[in-house]
PDB file of N, CA and C in Angstrom:
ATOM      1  N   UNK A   1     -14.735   4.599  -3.815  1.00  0.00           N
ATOM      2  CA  UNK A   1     -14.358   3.210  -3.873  1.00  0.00           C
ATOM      3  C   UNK A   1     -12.960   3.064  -3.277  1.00  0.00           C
ATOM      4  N   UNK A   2     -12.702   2.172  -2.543  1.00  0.00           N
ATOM      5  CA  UNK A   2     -11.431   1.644  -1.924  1.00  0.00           C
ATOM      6  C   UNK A   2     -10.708   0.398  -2.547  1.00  0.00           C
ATOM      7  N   UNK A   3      -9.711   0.582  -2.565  1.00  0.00           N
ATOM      8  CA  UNK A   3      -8.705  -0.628  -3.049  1.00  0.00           C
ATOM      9  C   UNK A   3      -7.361  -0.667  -2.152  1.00  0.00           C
ATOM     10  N   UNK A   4      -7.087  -2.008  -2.178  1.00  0.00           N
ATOM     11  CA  UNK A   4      -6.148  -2.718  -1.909  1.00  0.00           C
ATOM     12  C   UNK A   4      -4.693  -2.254  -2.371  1.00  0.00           C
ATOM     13  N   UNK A   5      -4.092  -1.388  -1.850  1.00  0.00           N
ATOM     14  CA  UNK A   5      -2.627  -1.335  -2.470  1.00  0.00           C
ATOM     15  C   UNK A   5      -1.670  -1.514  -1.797  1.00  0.00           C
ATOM     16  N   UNK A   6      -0.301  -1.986  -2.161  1.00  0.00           N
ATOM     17  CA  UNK A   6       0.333  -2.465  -1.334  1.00  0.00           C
ATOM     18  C   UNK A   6       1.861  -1.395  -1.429  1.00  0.00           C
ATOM     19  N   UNK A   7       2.158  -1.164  -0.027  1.00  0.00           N
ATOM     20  CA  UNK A   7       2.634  -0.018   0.373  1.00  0.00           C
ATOM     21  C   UNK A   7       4.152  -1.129   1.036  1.00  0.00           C
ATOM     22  N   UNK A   8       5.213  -0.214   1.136  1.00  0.00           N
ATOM     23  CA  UNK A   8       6.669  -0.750   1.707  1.00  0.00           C
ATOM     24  C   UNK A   8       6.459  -0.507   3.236  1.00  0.00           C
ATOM     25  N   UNK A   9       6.895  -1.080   3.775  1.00  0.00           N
ATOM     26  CA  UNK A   9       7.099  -0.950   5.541  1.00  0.00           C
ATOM     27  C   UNK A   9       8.484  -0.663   5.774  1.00  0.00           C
ATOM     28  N   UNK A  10       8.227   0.616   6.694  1.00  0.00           N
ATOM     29  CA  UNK A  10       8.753   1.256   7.104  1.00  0.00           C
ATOM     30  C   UNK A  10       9.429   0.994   8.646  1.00  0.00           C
ATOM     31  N   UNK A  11       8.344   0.710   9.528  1.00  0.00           N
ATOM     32  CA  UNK A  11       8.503  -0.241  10.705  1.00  0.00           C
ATOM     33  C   UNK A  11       7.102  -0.749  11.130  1.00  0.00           C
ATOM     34  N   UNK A  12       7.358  -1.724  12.336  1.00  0.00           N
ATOM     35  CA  UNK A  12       6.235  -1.921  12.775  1.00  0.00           C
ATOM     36  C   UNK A  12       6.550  -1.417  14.181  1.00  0.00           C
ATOM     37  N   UNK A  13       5.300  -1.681  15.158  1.00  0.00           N
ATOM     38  CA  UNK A  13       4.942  -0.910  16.790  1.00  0.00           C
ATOM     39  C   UNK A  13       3.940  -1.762  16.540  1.00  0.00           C
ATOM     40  N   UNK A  14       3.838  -3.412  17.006  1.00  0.00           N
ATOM     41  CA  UNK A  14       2.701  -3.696  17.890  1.00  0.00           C
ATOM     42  C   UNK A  14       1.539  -3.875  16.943  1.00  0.00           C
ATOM     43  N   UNK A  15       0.882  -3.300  17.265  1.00  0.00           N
ATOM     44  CA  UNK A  15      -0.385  -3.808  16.444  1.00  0.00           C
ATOM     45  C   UNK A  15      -0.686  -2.695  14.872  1.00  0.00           C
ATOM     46  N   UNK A  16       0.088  -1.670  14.403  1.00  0.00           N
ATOM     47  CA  UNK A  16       0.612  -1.147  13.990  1.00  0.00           C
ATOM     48  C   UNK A  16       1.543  -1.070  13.081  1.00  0.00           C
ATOM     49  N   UNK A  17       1.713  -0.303  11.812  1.00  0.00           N
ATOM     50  CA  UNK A  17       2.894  -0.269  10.700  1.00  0.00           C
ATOM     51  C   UNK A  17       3.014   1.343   9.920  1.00  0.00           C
ATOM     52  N   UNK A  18       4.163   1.407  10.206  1.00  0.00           N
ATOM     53  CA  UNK A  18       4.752   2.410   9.429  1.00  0.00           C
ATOM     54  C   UNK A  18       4.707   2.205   7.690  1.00  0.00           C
ATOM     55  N   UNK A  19       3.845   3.064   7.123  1.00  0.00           N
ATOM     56  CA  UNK A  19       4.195   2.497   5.368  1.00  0.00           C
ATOM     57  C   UNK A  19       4.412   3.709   4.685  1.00  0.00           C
ATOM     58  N   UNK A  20       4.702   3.888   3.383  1.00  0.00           N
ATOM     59  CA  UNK A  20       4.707   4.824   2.462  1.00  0.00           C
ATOM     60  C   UNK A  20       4.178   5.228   1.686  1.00  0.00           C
ATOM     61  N   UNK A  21       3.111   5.951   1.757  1.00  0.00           N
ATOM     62  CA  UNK A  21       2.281   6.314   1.151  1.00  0.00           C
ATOM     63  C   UNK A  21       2.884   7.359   0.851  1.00  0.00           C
ATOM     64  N   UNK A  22       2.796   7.347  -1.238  1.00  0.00           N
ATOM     65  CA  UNK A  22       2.901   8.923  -1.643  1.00  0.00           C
ATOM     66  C   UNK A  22       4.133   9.638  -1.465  1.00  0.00           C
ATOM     67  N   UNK A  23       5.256   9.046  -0.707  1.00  0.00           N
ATOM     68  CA  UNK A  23       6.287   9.726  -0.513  1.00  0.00           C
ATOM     69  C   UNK A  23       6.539  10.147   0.935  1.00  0.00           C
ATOM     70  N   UNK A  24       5.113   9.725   2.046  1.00  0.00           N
ATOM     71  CA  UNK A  24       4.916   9.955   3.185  1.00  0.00           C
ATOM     72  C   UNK A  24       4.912   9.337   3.954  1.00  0.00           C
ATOM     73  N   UNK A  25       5.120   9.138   5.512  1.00  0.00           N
ATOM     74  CA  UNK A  25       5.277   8.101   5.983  1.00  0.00           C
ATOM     75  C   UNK A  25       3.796   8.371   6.713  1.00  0.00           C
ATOM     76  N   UNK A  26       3.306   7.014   6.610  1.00  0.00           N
ATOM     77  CA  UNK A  26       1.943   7.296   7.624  1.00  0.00           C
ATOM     78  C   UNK A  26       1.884   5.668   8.456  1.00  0.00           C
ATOM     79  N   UNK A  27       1.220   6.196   9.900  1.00  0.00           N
ATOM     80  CA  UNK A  27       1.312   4.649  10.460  1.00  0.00           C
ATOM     81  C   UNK A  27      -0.260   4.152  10.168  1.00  0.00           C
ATOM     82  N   UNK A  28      -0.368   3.134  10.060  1.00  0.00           N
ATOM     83  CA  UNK A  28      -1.650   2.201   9.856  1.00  0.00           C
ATOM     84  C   UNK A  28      -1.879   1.415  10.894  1.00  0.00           C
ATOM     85  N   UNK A  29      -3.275   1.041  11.122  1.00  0.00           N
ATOM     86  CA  UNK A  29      -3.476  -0.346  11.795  1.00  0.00           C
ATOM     87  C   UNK A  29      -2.944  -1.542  11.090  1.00  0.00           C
ATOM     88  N   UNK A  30      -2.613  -2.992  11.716  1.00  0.00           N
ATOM     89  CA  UNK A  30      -2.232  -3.751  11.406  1.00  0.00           C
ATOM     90  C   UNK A  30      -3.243  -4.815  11.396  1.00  0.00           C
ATOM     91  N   UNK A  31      -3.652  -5.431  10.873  1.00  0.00           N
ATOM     92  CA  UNK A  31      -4.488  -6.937  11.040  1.00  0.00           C
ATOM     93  C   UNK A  31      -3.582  -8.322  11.870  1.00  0.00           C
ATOM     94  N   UNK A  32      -4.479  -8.626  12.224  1.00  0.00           N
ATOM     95  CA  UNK A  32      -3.457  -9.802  12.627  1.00  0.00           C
ATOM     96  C   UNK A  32      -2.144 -10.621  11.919  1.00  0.00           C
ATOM     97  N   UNK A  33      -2.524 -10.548  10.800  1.00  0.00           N
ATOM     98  CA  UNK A  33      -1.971 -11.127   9.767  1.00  0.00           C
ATOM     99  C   UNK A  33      -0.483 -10.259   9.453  1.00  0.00           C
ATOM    100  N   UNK A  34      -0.776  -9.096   9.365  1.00  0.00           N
ATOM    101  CA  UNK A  34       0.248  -8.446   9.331  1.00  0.00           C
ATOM    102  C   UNK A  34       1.778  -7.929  10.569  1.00  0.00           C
ATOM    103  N   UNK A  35       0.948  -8.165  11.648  1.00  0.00           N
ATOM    104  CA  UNK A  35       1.072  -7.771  12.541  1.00  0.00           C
ATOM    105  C   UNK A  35       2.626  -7.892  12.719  1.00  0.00           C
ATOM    106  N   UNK A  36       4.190  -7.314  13.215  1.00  0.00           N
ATOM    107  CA  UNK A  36       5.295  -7.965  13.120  1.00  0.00           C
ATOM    108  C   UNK A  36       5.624  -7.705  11.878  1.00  0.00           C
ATOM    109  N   UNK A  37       5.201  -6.920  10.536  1.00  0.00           N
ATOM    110  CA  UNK A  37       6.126  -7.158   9.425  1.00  0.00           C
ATOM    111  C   UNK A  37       7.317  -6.269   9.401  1.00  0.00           C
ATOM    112  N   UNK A  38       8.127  -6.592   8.913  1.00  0.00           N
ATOM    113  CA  UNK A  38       9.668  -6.156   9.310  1.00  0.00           C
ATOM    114  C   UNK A  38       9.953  -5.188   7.969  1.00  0.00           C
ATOM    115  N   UNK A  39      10.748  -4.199   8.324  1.00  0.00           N
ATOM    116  CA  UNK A  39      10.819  -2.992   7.329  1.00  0.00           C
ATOM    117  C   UNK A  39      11.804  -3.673   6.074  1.00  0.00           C
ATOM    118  N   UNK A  40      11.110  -2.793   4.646  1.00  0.00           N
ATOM    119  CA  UNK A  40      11.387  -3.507   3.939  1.00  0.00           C
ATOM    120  C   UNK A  40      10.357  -4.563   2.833  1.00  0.00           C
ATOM    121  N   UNK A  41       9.224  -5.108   3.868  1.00  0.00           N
ATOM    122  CA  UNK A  41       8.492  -6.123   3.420  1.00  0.00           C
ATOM    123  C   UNK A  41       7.463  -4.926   2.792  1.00  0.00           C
ATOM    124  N   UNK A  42       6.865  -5.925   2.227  1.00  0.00           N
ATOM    125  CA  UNK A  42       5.402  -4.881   1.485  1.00  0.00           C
ATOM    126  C   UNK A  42       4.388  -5.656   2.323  1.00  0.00           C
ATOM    127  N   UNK A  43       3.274  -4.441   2.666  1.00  0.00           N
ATOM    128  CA  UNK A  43       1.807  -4.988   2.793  1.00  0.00           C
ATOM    129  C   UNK A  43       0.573  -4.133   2.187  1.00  0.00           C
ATOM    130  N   UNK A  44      -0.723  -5.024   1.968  1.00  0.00           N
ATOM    131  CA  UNK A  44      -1.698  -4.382   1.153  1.00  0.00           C
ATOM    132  C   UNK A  44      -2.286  -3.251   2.237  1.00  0.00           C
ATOM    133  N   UNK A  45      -2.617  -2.212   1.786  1.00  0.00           N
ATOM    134  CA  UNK A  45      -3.126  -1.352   2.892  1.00  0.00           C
ATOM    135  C   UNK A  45      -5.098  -1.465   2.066  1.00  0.00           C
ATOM    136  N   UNK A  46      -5.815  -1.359   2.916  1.00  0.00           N
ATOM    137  CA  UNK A  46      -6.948  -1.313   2.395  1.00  0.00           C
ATOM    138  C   UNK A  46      -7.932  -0.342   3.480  1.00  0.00           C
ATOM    139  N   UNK A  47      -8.450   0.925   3.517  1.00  0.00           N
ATOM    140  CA  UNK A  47      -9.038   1.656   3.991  1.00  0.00           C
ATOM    141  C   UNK A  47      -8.464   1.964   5.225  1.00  0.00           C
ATOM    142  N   UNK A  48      -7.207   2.129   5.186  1.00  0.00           N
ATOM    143  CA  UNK A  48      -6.218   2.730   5.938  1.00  0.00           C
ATOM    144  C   UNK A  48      -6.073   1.541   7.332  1.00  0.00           C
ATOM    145  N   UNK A  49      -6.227   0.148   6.939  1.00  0.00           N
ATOM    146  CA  UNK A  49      -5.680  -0.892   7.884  1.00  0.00           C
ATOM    147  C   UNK A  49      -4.608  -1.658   6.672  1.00  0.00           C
ATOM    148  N   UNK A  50      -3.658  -2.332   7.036  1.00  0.00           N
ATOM    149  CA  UNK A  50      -2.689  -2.945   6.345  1.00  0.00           C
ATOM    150  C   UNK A  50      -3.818  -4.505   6.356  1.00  0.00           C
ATOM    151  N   UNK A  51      -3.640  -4.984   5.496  1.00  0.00           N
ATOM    152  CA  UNK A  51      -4.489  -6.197   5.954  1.00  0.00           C
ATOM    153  C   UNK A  51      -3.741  -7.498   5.423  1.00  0.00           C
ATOM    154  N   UNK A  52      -2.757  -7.423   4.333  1.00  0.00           N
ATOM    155  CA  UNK A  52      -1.837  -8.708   4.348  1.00  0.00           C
ATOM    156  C   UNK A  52      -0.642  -8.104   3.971  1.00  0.00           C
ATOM    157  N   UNK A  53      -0.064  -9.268   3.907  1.00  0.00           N
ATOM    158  CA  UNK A  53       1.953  -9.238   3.508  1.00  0.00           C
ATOM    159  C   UNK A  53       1.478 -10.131   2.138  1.00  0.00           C
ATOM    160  N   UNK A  54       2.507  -9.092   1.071  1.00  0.00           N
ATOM    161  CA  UNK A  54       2.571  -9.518  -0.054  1.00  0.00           C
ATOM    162  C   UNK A  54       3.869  -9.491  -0.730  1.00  0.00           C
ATOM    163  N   UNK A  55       4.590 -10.085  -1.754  1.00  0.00           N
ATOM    164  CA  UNK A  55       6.096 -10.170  -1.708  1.00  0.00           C
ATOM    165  C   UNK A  55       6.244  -9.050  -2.609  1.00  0.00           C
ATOM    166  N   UNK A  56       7.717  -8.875  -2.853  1.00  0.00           N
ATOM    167  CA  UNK A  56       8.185  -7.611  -3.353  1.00  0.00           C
ATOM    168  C   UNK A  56       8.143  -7.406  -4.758  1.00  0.00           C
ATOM    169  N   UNK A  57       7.857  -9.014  -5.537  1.00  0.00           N
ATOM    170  CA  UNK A  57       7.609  -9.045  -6.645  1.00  0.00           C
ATOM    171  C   UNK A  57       6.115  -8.681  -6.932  1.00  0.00           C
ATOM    172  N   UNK A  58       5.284  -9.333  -6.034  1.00  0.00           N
ATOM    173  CA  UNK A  58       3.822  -9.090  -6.263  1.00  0.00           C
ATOM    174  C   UNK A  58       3.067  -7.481  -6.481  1.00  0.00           C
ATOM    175  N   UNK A  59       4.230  -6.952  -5.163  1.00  0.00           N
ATOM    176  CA  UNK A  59       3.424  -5.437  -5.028  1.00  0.00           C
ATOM    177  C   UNK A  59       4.009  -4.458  -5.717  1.00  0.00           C
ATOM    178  N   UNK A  60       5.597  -4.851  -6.316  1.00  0.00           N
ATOM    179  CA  UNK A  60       6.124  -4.395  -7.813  1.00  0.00           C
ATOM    180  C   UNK A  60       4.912  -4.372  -8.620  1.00  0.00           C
ATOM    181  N   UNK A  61       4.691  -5.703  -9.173  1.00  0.00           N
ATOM    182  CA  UNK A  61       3.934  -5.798  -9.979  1.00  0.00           C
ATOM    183  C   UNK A  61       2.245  -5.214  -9.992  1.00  0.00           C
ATOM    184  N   UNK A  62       1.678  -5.373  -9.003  1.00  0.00           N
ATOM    185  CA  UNK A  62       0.259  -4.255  -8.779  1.00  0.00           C
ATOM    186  C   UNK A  62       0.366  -2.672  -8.912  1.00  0.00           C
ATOM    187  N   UNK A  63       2.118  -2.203  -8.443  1.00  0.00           N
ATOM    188  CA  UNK A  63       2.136  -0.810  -8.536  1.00  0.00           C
ATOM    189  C   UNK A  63       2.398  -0.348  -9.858  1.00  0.00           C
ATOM    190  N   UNK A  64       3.075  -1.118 -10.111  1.00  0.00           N
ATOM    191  CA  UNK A  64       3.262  -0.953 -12.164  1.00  0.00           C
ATOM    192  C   UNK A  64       1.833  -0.466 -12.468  1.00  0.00           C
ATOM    193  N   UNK A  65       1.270  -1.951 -12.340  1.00  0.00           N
ATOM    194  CA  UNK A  65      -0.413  -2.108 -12.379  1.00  0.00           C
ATOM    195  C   UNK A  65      -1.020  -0.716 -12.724  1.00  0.00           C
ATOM    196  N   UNK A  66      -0.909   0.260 -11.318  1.00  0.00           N
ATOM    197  CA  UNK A  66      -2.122   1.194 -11.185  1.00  0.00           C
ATOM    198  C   UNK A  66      -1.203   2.237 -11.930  1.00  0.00           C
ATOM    199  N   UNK A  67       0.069   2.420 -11.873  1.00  0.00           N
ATOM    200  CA  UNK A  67       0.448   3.484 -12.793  1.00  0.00           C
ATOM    201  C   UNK A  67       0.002   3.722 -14.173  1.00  0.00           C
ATOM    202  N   UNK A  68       0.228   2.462 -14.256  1.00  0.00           N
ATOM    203  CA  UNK A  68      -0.459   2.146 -16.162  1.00  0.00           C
ATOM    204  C   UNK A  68      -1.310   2.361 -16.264  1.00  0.00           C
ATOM    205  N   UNK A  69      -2.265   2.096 -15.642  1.00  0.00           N
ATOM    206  CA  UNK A  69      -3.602   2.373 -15.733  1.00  0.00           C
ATOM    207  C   UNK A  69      -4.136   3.985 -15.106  1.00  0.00           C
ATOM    208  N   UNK A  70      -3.280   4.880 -14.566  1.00  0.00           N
ATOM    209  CA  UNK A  70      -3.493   5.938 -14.262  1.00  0.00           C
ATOM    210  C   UNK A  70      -2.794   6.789 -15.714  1.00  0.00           C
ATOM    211  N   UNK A  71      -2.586   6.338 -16.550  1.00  0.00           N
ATOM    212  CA  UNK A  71      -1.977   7.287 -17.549  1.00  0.00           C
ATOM    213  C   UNK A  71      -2.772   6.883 -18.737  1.00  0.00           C
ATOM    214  N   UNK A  72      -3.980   5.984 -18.744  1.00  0.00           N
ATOM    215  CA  UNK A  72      -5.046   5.833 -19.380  1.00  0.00           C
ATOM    216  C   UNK A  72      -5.656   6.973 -19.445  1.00  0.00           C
ATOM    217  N   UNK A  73      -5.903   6.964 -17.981  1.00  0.00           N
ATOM    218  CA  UNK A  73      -6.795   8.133 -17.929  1.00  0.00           C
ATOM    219  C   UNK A  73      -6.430   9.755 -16.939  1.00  0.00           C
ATOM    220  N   UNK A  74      -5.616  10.529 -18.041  1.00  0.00           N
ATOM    221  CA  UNK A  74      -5.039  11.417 -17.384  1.00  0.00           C
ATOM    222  C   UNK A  74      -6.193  12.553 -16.006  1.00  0.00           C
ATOM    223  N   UNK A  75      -5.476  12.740 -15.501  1.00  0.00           N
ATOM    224  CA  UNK A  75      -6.078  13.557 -14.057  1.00  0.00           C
ATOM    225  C   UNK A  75      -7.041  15.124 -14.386  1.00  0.00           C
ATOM    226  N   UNK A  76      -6.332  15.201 -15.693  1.00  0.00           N
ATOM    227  CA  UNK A  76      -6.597  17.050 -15.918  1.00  0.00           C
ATOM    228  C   UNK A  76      -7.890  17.003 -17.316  1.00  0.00           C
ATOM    229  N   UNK A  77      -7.961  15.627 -17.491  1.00  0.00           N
ATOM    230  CA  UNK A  77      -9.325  15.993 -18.510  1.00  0.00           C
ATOM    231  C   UNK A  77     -10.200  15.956 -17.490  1.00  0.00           C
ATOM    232  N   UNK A  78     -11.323  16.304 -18.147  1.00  0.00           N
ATOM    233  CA  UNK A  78     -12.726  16.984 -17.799  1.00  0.00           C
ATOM    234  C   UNK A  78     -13.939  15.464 -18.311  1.00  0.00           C
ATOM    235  N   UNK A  79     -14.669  14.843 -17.033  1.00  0.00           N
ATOM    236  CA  UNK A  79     -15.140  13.776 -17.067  1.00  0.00           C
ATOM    237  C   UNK A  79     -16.744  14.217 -17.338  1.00  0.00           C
ATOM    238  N   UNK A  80     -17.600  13.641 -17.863  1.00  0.00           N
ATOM    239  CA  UNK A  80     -18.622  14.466 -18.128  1.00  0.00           C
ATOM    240  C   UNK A  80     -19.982  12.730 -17.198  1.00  0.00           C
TER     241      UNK A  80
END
């Protein structure tokens, strides 16, 4: 399953964006929509295309989001 998360920009190139994934820099496709976002801004990345600009409060708030919800359910139990 894929989701929507929204990653910091790093730069853009064109049709193209630099984001941060993980501590890494990786470049993405850009959607139109995104296209031009200026480092600094956040955008949602979704199956490795950026597909909107979302503000810094919003994608604060979604990354909180998945942390919290990743400590629900720790990584090292055993899923049956």
């Amino acid at each position: 399953m894929c989701q929507g998360i929204p990653r910091l920009v790093l730069e853009s190139a064109g049709d193209r964006v630099r984001v941060e994934v993980d501590g890494e820099a990786r470049w993405m496709k850009a959607s139109e929509r995104v296209a031009g976002a200026a480092a600094g801004e956040y955008v949602v990345v979704y199956a490795g295309v950026a597909i909107e600009k979302v503000s810094a409060e919003e994608a604060h708030e979604q990354l909180r989001f998945l942390r919290d919800l990743e400590e629900l359910f720790p990584a090292d139990e055993d899923v049956a």
